[in-house]
C-alpha atoms as a PDB file:
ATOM      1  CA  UNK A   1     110.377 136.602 102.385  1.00  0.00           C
ATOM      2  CA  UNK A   2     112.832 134.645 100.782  1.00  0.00           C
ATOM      3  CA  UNK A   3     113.175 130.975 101.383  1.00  0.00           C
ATOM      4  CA  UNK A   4     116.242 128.786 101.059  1.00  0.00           C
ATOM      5  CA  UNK A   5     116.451 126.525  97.639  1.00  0.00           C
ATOM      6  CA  UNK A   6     118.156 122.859  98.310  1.00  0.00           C
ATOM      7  CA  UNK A   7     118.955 121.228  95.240  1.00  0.00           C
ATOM      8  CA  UNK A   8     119.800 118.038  97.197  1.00  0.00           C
ATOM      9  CA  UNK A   9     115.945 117.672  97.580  1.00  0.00           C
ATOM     10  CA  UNK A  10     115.432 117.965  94.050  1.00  0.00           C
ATOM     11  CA  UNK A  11     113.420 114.360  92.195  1.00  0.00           C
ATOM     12  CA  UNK A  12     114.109 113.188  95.901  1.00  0.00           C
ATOM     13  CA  UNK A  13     111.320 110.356  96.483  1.00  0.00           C
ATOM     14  CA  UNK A  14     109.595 111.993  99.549  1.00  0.00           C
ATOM     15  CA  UNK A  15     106.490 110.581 101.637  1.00  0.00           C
ATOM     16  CA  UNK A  16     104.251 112.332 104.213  1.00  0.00           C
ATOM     17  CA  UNK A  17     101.819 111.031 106.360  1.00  0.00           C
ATOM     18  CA  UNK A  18      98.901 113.116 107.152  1.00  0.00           C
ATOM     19  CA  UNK A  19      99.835 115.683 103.989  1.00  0.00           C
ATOM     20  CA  UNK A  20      96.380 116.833 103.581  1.00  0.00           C
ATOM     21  CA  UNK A  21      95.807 119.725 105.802  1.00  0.00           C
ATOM     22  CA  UNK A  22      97.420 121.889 107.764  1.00  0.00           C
ATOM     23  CA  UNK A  23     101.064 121.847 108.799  1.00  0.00           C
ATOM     24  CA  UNK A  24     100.774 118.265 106.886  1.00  0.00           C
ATOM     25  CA  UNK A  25      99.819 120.334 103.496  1.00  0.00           C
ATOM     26  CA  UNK A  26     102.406 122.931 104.235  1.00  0.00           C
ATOM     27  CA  UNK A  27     105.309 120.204 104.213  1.00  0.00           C
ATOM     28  CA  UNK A  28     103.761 118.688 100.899  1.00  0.00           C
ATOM     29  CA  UNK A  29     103.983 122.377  99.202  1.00  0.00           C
ATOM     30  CA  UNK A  30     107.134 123.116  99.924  1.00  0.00           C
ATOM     31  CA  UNK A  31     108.288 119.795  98.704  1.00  0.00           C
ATOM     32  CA  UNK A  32     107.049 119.805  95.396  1.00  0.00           C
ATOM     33  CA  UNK A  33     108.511 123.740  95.319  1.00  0.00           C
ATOM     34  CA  UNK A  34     111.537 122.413  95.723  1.00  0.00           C
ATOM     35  CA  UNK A  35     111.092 119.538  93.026  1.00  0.00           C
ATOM     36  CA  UNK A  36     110.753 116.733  94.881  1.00  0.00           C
ATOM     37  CA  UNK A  37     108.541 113.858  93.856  1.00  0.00           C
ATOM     38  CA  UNK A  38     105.993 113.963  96.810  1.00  0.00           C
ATOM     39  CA  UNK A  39     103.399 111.038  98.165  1.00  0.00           C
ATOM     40  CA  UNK A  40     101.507 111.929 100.622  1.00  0.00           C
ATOM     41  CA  UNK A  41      99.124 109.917 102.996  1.00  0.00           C
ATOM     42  CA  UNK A  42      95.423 110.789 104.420  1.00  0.00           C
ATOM     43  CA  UNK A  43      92.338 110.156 105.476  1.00  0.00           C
ATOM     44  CA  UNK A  44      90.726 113.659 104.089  1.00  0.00           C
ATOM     45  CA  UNK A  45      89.506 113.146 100.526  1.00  0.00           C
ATOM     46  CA  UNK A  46      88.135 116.227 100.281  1.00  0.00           C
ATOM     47  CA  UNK A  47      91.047 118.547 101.340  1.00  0.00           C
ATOM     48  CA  UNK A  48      93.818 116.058  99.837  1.00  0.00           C
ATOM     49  CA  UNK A  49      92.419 116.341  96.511  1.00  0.00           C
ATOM     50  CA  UNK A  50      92.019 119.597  96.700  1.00  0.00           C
ATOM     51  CA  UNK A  51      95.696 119.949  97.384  1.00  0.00           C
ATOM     52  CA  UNK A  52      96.690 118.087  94.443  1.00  0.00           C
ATOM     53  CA  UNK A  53      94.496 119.766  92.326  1.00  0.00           C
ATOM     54  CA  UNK A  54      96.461 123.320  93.861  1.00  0.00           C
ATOM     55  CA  UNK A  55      99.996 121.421  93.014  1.00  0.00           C
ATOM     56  CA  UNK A  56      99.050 120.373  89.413  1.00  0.00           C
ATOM     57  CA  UNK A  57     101.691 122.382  88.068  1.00  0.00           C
ATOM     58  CA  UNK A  58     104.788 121.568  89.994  1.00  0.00           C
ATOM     59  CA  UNK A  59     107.651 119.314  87.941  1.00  0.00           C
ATOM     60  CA  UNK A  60     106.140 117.139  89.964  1.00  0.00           C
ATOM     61  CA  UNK A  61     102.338 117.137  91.103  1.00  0.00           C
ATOM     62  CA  UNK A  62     102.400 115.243  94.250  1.00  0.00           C
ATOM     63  CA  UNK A  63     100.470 111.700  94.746  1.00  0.00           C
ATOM     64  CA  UNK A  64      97.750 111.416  97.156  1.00  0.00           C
ATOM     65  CA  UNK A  65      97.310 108.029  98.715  1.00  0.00           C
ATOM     66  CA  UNK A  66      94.558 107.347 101.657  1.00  0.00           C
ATOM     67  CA  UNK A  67      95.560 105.627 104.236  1.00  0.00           C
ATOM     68  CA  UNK A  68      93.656 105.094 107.787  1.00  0.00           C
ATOM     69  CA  UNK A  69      97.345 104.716 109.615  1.00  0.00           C
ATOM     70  CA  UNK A  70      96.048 102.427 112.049  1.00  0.00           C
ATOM     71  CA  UNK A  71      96.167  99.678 109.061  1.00  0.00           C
ATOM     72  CA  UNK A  72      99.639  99.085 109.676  1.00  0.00           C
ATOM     73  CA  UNK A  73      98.944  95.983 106.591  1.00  0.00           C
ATOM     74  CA  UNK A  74      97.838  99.020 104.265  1.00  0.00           C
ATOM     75  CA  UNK A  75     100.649 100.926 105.062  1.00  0.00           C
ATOM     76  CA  UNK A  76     102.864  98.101 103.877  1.00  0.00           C
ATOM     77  CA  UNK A  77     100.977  97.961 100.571  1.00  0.00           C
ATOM     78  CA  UNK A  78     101.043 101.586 100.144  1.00  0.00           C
ATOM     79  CA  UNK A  79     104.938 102.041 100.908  1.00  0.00           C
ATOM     80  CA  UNK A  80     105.178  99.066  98.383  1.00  0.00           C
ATOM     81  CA  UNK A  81     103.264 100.815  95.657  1.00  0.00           C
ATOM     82  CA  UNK A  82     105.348 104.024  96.238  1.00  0.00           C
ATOM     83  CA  UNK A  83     108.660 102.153  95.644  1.00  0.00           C
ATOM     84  CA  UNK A  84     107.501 100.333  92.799  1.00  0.00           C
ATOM     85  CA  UNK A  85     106.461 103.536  91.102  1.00  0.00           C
ATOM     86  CA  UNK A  86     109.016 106.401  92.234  1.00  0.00           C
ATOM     87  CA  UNK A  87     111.927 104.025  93.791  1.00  0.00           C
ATOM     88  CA  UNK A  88     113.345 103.801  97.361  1.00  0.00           C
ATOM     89  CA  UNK A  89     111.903 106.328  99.498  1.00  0.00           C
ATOM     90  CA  UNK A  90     114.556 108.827 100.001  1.00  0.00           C
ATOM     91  CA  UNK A  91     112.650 111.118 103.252  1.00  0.00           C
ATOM     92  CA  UNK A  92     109.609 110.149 105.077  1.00  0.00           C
ATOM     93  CA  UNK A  93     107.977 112.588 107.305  1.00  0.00           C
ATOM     94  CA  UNK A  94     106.067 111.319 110.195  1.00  0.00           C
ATOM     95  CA  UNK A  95     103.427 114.013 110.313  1.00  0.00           C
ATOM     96  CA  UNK A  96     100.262 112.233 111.149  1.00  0.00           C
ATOM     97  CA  UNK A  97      98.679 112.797 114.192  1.00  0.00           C
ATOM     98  CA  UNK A  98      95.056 113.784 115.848  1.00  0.00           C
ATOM     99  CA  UNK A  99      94.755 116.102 119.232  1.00  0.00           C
ATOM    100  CA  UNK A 100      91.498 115.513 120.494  1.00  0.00           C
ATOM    101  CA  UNK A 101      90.994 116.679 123.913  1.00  0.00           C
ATOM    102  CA  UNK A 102      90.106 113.829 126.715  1.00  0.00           C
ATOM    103  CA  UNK A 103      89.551 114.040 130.493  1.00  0.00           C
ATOM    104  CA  UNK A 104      91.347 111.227 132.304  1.00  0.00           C
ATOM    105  CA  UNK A 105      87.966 109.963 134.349  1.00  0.00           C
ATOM    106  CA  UNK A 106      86.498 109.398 130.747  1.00  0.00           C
ATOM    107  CA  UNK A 107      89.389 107.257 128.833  1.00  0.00           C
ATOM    108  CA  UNK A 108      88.920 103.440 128.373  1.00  0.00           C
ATOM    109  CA  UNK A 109      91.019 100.666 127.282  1.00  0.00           C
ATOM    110  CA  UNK A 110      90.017 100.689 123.903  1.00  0.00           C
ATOM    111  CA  UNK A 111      90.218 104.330 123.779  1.00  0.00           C
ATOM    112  CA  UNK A 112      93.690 104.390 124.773  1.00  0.00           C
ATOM    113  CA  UNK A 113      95.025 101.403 122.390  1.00  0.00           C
ATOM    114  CA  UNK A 114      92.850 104.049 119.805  1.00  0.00           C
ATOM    115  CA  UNK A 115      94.839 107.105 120.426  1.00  0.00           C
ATOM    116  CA  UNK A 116      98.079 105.445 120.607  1.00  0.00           C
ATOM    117  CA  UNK A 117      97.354 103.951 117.233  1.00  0.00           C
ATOM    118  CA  UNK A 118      96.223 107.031 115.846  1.00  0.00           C
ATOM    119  CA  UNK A 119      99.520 109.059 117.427  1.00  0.00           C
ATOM    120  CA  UNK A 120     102.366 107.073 117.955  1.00  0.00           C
ATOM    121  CA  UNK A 121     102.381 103.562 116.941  1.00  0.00           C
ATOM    122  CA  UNK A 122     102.160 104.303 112.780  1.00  0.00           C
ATOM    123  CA  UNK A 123     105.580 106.231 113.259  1.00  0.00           C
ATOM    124  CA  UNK A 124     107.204 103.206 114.302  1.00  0.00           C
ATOM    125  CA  UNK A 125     106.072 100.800 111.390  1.00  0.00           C
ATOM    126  CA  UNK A 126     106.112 103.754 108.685  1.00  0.00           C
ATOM    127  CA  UNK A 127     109.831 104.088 109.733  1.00  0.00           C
ATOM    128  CA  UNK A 128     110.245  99.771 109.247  1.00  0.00           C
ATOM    129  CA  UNK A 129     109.246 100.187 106.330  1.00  0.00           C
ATOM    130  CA  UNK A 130     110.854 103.184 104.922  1.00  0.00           C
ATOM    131  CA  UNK A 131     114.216 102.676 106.528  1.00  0.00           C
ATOM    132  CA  UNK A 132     114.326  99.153 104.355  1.00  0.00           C
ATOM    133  CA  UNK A 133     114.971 100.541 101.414  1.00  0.00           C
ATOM    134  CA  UNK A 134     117.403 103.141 103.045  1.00  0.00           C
ATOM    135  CA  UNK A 135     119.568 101.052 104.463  1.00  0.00           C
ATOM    136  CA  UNK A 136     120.032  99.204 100.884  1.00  0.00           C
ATOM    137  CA  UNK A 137     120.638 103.173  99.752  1.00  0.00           C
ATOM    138  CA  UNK A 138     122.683 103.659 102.783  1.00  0.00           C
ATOM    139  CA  UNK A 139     120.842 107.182 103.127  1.00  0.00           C
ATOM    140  CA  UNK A 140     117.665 108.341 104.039  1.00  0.00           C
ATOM    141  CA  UNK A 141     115.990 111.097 106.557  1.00  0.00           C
ATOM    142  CA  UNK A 142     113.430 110.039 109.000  1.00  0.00           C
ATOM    143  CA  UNK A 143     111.503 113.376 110.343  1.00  0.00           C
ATOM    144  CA  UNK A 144     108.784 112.317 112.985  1.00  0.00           C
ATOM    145  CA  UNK A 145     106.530 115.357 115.043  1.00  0.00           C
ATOM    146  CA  UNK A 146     106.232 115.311 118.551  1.00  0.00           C
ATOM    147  CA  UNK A 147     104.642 118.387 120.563  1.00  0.00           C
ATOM    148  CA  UNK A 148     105.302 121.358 122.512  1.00  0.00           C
ATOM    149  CA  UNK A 149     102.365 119.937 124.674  1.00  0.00           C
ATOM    150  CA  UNK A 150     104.246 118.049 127.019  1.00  0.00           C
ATOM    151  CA  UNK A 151     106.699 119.934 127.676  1.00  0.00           C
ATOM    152  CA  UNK A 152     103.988 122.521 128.205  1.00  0.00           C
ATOM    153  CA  UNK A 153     102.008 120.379 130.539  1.00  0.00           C
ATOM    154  CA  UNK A 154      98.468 121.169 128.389  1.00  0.00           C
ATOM    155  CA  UNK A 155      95.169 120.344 129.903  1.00  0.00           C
ATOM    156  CA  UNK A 156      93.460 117.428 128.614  1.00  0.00           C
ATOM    157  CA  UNK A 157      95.874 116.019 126.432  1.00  0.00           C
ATOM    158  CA  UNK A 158      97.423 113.183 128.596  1.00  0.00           C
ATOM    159  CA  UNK A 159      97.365 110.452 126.147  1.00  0.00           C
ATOM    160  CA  UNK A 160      98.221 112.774 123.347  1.00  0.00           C
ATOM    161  CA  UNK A 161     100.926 114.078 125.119  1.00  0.00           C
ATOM    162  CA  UNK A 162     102.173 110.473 126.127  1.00  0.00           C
ATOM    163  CA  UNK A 163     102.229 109.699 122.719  1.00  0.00           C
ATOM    164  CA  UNK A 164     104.462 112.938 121.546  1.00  0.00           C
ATOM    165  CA  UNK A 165     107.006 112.206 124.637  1.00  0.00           C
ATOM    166  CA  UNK A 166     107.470 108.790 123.691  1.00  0.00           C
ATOM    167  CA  UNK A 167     108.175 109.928 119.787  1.00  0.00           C
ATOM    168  CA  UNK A 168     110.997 111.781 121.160  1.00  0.00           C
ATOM    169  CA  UNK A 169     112.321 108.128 122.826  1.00  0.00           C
ATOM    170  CA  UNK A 170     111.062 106.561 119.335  1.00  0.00           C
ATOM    171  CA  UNK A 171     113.393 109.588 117.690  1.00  0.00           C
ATOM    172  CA  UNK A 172     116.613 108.678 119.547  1.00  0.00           C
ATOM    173  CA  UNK A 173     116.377 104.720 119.494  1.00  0.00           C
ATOM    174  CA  UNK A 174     116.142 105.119 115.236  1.00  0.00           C
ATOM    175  CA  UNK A 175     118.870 107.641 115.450  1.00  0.00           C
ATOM    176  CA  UNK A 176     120.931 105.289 117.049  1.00  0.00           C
ATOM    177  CA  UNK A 177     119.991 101.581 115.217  1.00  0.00           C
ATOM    178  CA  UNK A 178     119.914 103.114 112.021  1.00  0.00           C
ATOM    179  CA  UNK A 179     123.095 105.628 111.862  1.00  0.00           C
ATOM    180  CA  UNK A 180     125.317 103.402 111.074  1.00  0.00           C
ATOM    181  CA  UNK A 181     123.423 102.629 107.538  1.00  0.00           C
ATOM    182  CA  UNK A 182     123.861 106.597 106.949  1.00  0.00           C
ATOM    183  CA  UNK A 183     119.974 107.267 107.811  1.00  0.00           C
ATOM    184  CA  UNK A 184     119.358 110.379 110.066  1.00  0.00           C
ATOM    185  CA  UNK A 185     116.291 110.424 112.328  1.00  0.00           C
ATOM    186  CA  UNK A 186     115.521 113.729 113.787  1.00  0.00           C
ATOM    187  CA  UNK A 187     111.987 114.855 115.539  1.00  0.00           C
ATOM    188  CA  UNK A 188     110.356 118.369 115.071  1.00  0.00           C
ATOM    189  CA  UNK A 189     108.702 120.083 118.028  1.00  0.00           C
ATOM    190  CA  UNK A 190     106.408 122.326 117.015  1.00  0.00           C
ATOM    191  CA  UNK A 191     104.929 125.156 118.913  1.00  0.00           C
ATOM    192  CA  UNK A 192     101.474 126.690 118.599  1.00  0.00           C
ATOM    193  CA  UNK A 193     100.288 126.418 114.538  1.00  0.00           C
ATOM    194  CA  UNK A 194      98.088 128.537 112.932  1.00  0.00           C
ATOM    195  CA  UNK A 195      96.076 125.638 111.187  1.00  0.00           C
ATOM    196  CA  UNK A 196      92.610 125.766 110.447  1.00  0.00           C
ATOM    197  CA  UNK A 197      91.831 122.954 112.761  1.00  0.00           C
ATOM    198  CA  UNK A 198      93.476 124.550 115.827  1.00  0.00           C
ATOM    199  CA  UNK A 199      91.425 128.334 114.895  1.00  0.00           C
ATOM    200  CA  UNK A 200      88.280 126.689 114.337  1.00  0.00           C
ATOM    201  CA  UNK A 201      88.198 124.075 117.859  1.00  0.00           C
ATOM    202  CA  UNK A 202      91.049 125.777 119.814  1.00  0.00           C
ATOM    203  CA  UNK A 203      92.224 129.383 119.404  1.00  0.00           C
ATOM    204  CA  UNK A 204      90.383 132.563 120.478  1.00  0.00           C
ATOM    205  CA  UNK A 205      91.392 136.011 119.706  1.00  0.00           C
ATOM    206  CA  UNK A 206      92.091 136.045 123.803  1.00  0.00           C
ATOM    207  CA  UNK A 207      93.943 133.002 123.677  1.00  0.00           C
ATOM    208  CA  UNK A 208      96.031 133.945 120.767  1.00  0.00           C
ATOM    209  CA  UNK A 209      96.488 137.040 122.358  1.00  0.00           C
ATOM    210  CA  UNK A 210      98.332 135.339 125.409  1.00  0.00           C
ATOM    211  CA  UNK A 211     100.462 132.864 123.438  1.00  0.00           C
ATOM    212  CA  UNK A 212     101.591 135.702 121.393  1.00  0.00           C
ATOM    213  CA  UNK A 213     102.498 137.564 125.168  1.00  0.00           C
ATOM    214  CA  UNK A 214     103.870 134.053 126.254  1.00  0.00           C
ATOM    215  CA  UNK A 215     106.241 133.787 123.286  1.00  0.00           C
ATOM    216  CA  UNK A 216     110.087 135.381 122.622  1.00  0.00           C
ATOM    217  CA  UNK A 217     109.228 136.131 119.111  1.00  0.00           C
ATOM    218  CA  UNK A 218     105.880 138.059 119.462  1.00  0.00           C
ATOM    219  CA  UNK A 219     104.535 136.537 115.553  1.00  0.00           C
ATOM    220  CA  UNK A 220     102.287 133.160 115.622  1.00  0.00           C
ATOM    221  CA  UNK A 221     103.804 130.145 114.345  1.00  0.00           C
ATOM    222  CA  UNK A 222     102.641 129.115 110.858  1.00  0.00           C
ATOM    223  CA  UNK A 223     102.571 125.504 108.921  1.00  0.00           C
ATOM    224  CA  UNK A 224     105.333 127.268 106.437  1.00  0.00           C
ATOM    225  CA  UNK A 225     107.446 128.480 109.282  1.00  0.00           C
ATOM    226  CA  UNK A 226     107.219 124.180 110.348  1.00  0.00           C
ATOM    227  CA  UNK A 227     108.026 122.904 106.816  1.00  0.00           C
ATOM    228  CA  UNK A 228     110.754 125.302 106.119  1.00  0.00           C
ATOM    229  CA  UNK A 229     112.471 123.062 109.667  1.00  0.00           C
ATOM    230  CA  UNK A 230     111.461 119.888 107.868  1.00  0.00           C
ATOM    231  CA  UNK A 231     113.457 120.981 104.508  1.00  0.00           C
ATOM    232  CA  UNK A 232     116.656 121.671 106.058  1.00  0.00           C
ATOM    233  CA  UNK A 233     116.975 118.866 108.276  1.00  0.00           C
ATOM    234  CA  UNK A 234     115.963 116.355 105.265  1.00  0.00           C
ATOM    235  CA  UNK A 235     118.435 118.203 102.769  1.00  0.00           C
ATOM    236  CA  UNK A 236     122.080 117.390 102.452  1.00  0.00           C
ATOM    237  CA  UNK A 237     122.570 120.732 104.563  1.00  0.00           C
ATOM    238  CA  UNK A 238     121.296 118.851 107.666  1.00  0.00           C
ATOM    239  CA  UNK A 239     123.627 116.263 107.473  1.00  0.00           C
ATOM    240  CA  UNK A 240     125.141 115.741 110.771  1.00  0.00           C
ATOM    241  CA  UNK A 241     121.869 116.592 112.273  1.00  0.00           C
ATOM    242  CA  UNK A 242     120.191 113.439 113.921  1.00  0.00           C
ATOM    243  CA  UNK A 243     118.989 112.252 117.209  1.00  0.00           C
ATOM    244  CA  UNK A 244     117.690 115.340 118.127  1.00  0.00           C
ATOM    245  CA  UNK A 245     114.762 117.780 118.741  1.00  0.00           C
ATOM    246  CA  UNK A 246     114.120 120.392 116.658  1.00  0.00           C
ATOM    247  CA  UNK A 247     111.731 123.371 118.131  1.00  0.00           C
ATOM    248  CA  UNK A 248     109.777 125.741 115.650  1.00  0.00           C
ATOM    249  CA  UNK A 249     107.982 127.417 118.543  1.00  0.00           C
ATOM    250  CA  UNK A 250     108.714 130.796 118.538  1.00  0.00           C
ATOM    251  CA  UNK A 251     110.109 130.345 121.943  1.00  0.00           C
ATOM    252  CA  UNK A 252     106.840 129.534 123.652  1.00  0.00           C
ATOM    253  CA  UNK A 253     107.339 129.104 127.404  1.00  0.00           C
ATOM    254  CA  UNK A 254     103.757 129.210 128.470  1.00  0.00           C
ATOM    255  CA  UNK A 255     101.135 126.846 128.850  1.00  0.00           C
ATOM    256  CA  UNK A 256      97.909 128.642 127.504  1.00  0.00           C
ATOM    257  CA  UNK A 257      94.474 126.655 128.081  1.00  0.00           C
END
């Protein structure tokens, strides 16, 4: 395959929460392919480092920072040090997010206020601070992920899945406060991801076998097909894209337990 080059992207100052693993270390790759200057966020040392240490050799190696997201304060000293360092933050990618399974009898107060933190809330005040800068710069791309979950109706899932429908809402209302300062806000959807997590606690061969049979495209859905989305709409070639939902799912239209 051949993938599109956008030179727009190129020294762009671009940040990433949850650039680690997965779709999250996907987004960071092609990033730095493209020439951006990359910071990404985490909580896993191990696989973070790991992923610098692959990226050494890009123009430039991107900047692992870790960061438990439900310190909003040590966000705010983090986004501080990337500005300071690389300048205003020119795309931020809301990636972050953790889909532990939970039956509804079992959740509690503080297990709730948890998940939200840990799924929704850090998009919100990652975006404050972000979008400061860009509306000095009057430009900037805000990409948060929701979830095919919800609109999937998954089992076990419904705080998860509370939190992904309301990044949609989050989506729209920074769409429309923050147009007018030239900053687009646009969500990506994705479908079912081939990550490591989701094969190793998830996936089956039989269950793979029916989202394949439940898709249009009969090919699973993997953390490159995601970040190849993410590039365009942050690029100059998105640029009347905003307040919208993106899907990268393959055209997945059943709900596979």
């Amino acid at each position: 395959m051949s993938y599109a080059i956008y030179p727009s992207l190129v020294d762009q100052t671009v940040v990433v929460t949850g650039g680690g693993s997965g779709i999250g270390a996907a987004i960071v790759e092609a990033f730095a392919a493209q020439g951006a200057r990359v910071f990404f966020l985490d909580i896993a040392e191990a696989d973070s480092q790991a992923l610098v240490e692959q990226l050494r050799g890009s123009k430039h190696p991107p900047v692992f920072h870790r960061c438990d997201l439900r310190d909003i304060e040590a966000i705010g000293r983090i986004f501080d040090a990337i500005v300071a360092e690389a300048g205003p933050i020119g795309v931020l990618v809301n990636n972050a997010a953790n889909d532990d399974r939970h039956t509804i009898g079992s959740v509690t107060p503080a297990y709730w206020d948890e998940r939200i933190a840990v799924n929704l809330r850090h998009q919100f005040f990652c975006a404050q601070y972000a979008a400061s800068g860009m509306k000095t710069a009057r430009k900037g791309v805000i990409l948060n992920f929701g979830s095919i979950s919800w609109h999937s109706a998954l089992p076990n899932l419904s705080i998860y899945m509370t939190a992904k429908a309301g990044i949609e809402g989050l989506t729209r209302g920074l769409a429309r406060d923050l147009g007018g300062y030239g900053i687009r806000v646009n969500a990506i959807v994705p479908g079912a991801v081939r990550t490591p997590r989701q094969m190793k606690l998830w996936q089956s061969p039989e269950s793979e076998a029916k989202l394949v049979a439940d898709q249009c495209l009969p090919e699973r859905v993997e953390p490159e097909h995601v970040a190849r989305m993410v590039l365009f709409l942050a690029s100059d070639d998105g640029s009347r894209c905003s307040g919208r939902e993106y899907f990268v799912d393959a055209g997945w239209y059943g709900a596979s337990s």
